[in-house]
C-alpha atoms as a PDB file:
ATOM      1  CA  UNK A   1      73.543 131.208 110.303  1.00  0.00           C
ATOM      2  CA  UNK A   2      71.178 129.274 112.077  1.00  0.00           C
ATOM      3  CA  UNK A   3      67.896 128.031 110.819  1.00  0.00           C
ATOM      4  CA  UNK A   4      65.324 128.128 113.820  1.00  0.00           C
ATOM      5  CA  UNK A   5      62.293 127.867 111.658  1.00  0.00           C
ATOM      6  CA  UNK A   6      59.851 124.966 113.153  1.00  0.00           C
ATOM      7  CA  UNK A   7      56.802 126.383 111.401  1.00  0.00           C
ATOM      8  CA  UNK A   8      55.384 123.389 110.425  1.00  0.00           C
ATOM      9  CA  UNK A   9      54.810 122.053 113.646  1.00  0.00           C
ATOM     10  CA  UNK A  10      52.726 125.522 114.625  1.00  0.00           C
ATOM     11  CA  UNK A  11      50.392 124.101 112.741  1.00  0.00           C
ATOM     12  CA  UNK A  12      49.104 121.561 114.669  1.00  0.00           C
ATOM     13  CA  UNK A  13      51.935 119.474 117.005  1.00  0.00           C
ATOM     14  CA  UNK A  14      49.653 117.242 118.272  1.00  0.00           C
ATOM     15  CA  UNK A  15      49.069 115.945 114.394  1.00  0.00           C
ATOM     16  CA  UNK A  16      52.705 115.093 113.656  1.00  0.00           C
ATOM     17  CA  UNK A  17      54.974 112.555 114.003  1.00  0.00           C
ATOM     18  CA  UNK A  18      57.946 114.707 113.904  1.00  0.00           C
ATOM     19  CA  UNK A  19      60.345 111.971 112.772  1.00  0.00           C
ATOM     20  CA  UNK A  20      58.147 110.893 109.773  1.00  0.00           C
ATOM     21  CA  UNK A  21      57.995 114.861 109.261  1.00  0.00           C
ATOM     22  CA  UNK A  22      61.620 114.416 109.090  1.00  0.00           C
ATOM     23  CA  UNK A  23      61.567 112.278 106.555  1.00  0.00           C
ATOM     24  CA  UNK A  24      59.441 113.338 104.275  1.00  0.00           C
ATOM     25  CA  UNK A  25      60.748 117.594 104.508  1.00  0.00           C
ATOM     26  CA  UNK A  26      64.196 115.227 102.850  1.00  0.00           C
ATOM     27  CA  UNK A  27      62.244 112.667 100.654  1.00  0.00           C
ATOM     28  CA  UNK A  28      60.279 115.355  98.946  1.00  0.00           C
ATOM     29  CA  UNK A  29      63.086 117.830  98.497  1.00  0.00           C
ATOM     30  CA  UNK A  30      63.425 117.228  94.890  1.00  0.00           C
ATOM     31  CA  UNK A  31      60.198 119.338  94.520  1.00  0.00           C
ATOM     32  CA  UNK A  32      62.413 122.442  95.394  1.00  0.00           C
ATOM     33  CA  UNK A  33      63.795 123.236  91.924  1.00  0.00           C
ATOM     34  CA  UNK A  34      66.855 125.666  91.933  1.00  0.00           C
ATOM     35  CA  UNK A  35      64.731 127.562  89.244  1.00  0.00           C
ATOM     36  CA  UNK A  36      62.536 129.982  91.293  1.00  0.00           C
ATOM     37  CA  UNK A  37      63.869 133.784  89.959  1.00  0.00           C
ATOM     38  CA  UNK A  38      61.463 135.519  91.947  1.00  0.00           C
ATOM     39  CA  UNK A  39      59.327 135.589  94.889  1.00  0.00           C
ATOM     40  CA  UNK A  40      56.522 134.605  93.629  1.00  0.00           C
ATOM     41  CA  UNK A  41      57.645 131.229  91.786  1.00  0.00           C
ATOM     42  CA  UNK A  42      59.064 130.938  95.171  1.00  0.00           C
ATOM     43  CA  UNK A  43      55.818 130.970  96.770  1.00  0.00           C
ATOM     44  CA  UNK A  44      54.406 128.883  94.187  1.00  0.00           C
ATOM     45  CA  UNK A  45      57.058 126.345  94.520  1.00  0.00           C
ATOM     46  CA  UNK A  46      56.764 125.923  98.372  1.00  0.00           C
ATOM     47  CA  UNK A  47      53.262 125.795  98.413  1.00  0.00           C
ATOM     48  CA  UNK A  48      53.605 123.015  96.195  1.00  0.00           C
ATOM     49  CA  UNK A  49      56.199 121.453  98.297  1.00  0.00           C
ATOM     50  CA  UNK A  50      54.214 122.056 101.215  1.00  0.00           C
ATOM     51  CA  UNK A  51      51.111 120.712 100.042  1.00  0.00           C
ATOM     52  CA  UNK A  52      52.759 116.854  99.353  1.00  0.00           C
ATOM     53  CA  UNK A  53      54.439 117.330 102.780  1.00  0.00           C
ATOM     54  CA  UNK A  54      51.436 117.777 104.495  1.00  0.00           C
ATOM     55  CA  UNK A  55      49.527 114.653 102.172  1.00  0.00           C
ATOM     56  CA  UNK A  56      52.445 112.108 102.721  1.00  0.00           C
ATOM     57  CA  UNK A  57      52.090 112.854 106.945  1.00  0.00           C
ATOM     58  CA  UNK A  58      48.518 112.216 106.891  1.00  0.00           C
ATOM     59  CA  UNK A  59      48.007 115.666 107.956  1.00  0.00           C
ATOM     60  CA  UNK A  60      43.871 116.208 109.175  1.00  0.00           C
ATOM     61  CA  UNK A  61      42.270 118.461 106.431  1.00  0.00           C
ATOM     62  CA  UNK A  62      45.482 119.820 104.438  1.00  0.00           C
ATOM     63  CA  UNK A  63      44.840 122.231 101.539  1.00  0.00           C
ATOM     64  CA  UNK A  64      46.591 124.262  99.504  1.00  0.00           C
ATOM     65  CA  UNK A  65      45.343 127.305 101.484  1.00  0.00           C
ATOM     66  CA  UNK A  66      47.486 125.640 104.273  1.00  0.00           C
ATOM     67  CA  UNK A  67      50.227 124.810 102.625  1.00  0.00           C
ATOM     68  CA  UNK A  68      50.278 128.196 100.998  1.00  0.00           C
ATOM     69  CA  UNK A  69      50.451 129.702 104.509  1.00  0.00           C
ATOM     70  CA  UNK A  70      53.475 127.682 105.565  1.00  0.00           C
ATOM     71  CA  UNK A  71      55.079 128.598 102.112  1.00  0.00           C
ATOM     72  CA  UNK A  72      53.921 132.531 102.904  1.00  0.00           C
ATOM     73  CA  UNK A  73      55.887 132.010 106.289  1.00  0.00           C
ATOM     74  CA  UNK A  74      58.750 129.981 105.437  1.00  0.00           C
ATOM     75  CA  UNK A  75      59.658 132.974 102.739  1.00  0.00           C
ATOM     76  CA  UNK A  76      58.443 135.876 104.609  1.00  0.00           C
ATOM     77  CA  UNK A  77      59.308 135.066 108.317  1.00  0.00           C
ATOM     78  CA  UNK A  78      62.282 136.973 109.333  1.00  0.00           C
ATOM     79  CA  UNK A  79      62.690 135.262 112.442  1.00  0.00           C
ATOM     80  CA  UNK A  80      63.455 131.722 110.311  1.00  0.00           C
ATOM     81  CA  UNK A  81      67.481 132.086 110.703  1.00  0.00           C
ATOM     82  CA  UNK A  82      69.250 133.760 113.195  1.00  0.00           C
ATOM     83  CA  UNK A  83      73.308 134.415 112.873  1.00  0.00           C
ATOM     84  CA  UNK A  84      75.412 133.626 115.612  1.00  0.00           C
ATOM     85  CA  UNK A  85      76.490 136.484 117.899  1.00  0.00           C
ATOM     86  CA  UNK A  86      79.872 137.296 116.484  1.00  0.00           C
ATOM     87  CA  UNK A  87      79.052 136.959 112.573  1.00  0.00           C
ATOM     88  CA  UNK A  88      78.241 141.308 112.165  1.00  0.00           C
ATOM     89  CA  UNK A  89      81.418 141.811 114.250  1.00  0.00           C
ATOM     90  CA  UNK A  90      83.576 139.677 112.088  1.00  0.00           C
ATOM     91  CA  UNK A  91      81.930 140.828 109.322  1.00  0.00           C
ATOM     92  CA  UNK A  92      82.495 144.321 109.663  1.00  0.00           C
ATOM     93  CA  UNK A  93      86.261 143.909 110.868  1.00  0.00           C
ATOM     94  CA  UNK A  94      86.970 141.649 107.565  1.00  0.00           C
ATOM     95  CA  UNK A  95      85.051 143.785 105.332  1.00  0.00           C
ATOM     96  CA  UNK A  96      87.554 146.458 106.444  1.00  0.00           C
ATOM     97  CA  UNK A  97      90.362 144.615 105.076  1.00  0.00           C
ATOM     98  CA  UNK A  98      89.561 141.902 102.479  1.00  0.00           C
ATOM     99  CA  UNK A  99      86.738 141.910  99.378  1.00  0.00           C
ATOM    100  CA  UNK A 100      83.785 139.825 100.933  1.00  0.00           C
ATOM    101  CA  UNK A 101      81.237 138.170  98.906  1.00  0.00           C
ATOM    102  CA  UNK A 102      78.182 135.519  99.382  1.00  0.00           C
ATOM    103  CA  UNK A 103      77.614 132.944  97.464  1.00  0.00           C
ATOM    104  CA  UNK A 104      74.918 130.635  98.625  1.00  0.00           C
ATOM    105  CA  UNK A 105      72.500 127.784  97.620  1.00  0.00           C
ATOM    106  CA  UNK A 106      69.269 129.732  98.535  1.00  0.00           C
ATOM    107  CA  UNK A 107      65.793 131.459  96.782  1.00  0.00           C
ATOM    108  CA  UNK A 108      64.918 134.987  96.475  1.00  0.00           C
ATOM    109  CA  UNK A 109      63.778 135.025 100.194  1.00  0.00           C
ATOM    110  CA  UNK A 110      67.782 134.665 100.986  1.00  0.00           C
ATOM    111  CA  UNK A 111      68.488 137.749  99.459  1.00  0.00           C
ATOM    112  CA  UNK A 112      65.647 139.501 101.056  1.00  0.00           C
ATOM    113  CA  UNK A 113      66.631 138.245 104.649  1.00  0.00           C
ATOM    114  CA  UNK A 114      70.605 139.711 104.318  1.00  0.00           C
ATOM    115  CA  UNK A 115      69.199 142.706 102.816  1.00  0.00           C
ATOM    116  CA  UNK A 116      66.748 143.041 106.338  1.00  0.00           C
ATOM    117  CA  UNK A 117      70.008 142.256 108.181  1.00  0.00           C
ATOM    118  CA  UNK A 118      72.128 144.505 106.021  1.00  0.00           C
ATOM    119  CA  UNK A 119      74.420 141.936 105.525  1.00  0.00           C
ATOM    120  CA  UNK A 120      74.706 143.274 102.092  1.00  0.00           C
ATOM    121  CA  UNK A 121      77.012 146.831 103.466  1.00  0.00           C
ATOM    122  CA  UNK A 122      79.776 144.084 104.269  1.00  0.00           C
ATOM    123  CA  UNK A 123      79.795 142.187 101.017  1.00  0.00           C
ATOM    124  CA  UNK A 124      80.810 143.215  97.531  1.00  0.00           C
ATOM    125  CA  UNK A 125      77.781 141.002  96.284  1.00  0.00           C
ATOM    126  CA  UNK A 126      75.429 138.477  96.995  1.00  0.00           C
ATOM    127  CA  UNK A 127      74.800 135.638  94.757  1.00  0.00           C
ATOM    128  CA  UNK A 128      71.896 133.526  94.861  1.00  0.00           C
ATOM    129  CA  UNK A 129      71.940 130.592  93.376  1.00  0.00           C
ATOM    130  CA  UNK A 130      68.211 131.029  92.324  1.00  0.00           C
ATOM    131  CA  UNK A 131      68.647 133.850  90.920  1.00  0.00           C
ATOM    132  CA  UNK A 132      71.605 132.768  88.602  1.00  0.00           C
ATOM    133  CA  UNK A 133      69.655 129.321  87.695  1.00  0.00           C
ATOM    134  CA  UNK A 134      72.728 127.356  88.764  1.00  0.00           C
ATOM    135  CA  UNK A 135      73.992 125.693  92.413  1.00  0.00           C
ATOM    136  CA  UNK A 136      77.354 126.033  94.036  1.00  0.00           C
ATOM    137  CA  UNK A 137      77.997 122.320  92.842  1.00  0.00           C
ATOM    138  CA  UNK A 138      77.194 123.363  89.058  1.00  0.00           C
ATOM    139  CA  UNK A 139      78.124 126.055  87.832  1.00  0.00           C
ATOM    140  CA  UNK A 140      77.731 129.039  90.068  1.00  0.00           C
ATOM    141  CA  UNK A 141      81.387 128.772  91.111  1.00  0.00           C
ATOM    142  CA  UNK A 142      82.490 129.729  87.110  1.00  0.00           C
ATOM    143  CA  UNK A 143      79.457 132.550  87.124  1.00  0.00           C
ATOM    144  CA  UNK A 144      80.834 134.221  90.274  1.00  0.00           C
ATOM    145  CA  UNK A 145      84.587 133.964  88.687  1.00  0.00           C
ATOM    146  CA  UNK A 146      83.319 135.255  85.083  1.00  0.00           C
ATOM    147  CA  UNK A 147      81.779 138.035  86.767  1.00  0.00           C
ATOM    148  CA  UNK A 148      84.336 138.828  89.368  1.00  0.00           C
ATOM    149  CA  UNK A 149      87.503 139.156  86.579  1.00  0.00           C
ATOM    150  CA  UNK A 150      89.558 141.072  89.415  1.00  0.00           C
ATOM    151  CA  UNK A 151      89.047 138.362  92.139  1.00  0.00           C
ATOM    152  CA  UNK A 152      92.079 135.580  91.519  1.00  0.00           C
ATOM    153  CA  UNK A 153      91.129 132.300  92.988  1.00  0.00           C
ATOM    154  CA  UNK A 154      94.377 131.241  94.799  1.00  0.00           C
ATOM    155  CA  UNK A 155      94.550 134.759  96.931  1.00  0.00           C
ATOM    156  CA  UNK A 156      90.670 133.431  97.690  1.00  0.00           C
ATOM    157  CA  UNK A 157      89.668 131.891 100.560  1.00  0.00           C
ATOM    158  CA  UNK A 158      85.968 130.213 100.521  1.00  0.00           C
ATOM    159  CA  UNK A 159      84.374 128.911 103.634  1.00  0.00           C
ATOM    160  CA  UNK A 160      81.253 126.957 103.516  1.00  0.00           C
ATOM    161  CA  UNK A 161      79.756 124.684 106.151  1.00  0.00           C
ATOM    162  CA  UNK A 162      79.668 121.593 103.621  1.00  0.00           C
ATOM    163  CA  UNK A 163      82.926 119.585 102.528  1.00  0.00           C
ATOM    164  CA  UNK A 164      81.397 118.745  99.005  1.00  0.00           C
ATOM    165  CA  UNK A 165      81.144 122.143  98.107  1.00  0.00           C
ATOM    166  CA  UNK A 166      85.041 123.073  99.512  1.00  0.00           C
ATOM    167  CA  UNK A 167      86.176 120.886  97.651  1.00  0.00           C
ATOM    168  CA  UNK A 168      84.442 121.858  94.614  1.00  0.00           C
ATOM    169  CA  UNK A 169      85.367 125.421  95.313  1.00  0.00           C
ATOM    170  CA  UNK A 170      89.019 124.484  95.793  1.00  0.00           C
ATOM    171  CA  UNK A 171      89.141 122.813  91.733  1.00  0.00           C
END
């Protein structure tokens, strides 16, 4: 999956320096807690987010009305990730043989976007990390295998697009 979401810079291009945008979508991260359980602490939590974004770039006239607008569309745009062309192909052809499940580092909003994509009729389950109060690097990894009794982690394969978590996976 691909995220193609450039929303911020919708709002006004010509106001940005997209590099110090950069920086500051990282440096201000830490303001995205993993404990958001539903879509509105989501919300709440974005806007937030968005809001000291938009103060350390300077941004002309930011409010919270803004910054609840880019939090409104970063959660509700379904156009913000697109999968690569073969993933519902490979999907459905694995699904037909092996016990599929997600795990991912996401909010609420994930779950909504594989449900639009019905991701969901290829998987087993979907786990959030939100919704479980816990990230793939803490504990989530020991929630999915107390929940999942019958799955036996060395007939498991995990794939992830970030070493770290393989290797935590693999402990």
């Amino acid at each position: 999956m691909v995220n193609s979401s450039k929303y911020l810079l919708y709002f006004g291009k010509k106001y940005i320096d997209e590099e110090k945008l950069k920086e500051k979508l990282k440096e201000l991260t830490y303001l995205q807690t993993k404990n958001q359980r539903t879509i509105d602490e989501e919300i709440e939590m974005f806007t937030n987010y968005y809001y000291h974004v938009l103060e350390a770039i300077n941004y002309p006239n930011y409010t919270k009305e803004l910054a609840k607008k880019l939090a409104l569309d970063c959660v509700y745009n379904k156009n913000k990730y697109t999968f690569y062309e073969d993933v519902i192909p490979v999907l459905e052809k694995l699904s037909k043989k092996y016990n599929l499940y997600i795990i991912s580092n996401g909010w609420p909003s994930s779950y909504l976007f594989l449900k639009e994509h019905q991701i969901e009729k290829y998987v087993k389950k979907i786990y959030i990390s939100s919704l479980w109060g816990s990230s793939k690097l803490d504990h989530l990894f020991d929630l999915f295998l107390e929940q999942e009794k019958d799955v036996d982690p060395k007939e498991t394969y995990y794939v992830d697009d970030q070493r770290n978590l393989i290797e935590k996976a693999s402990q």
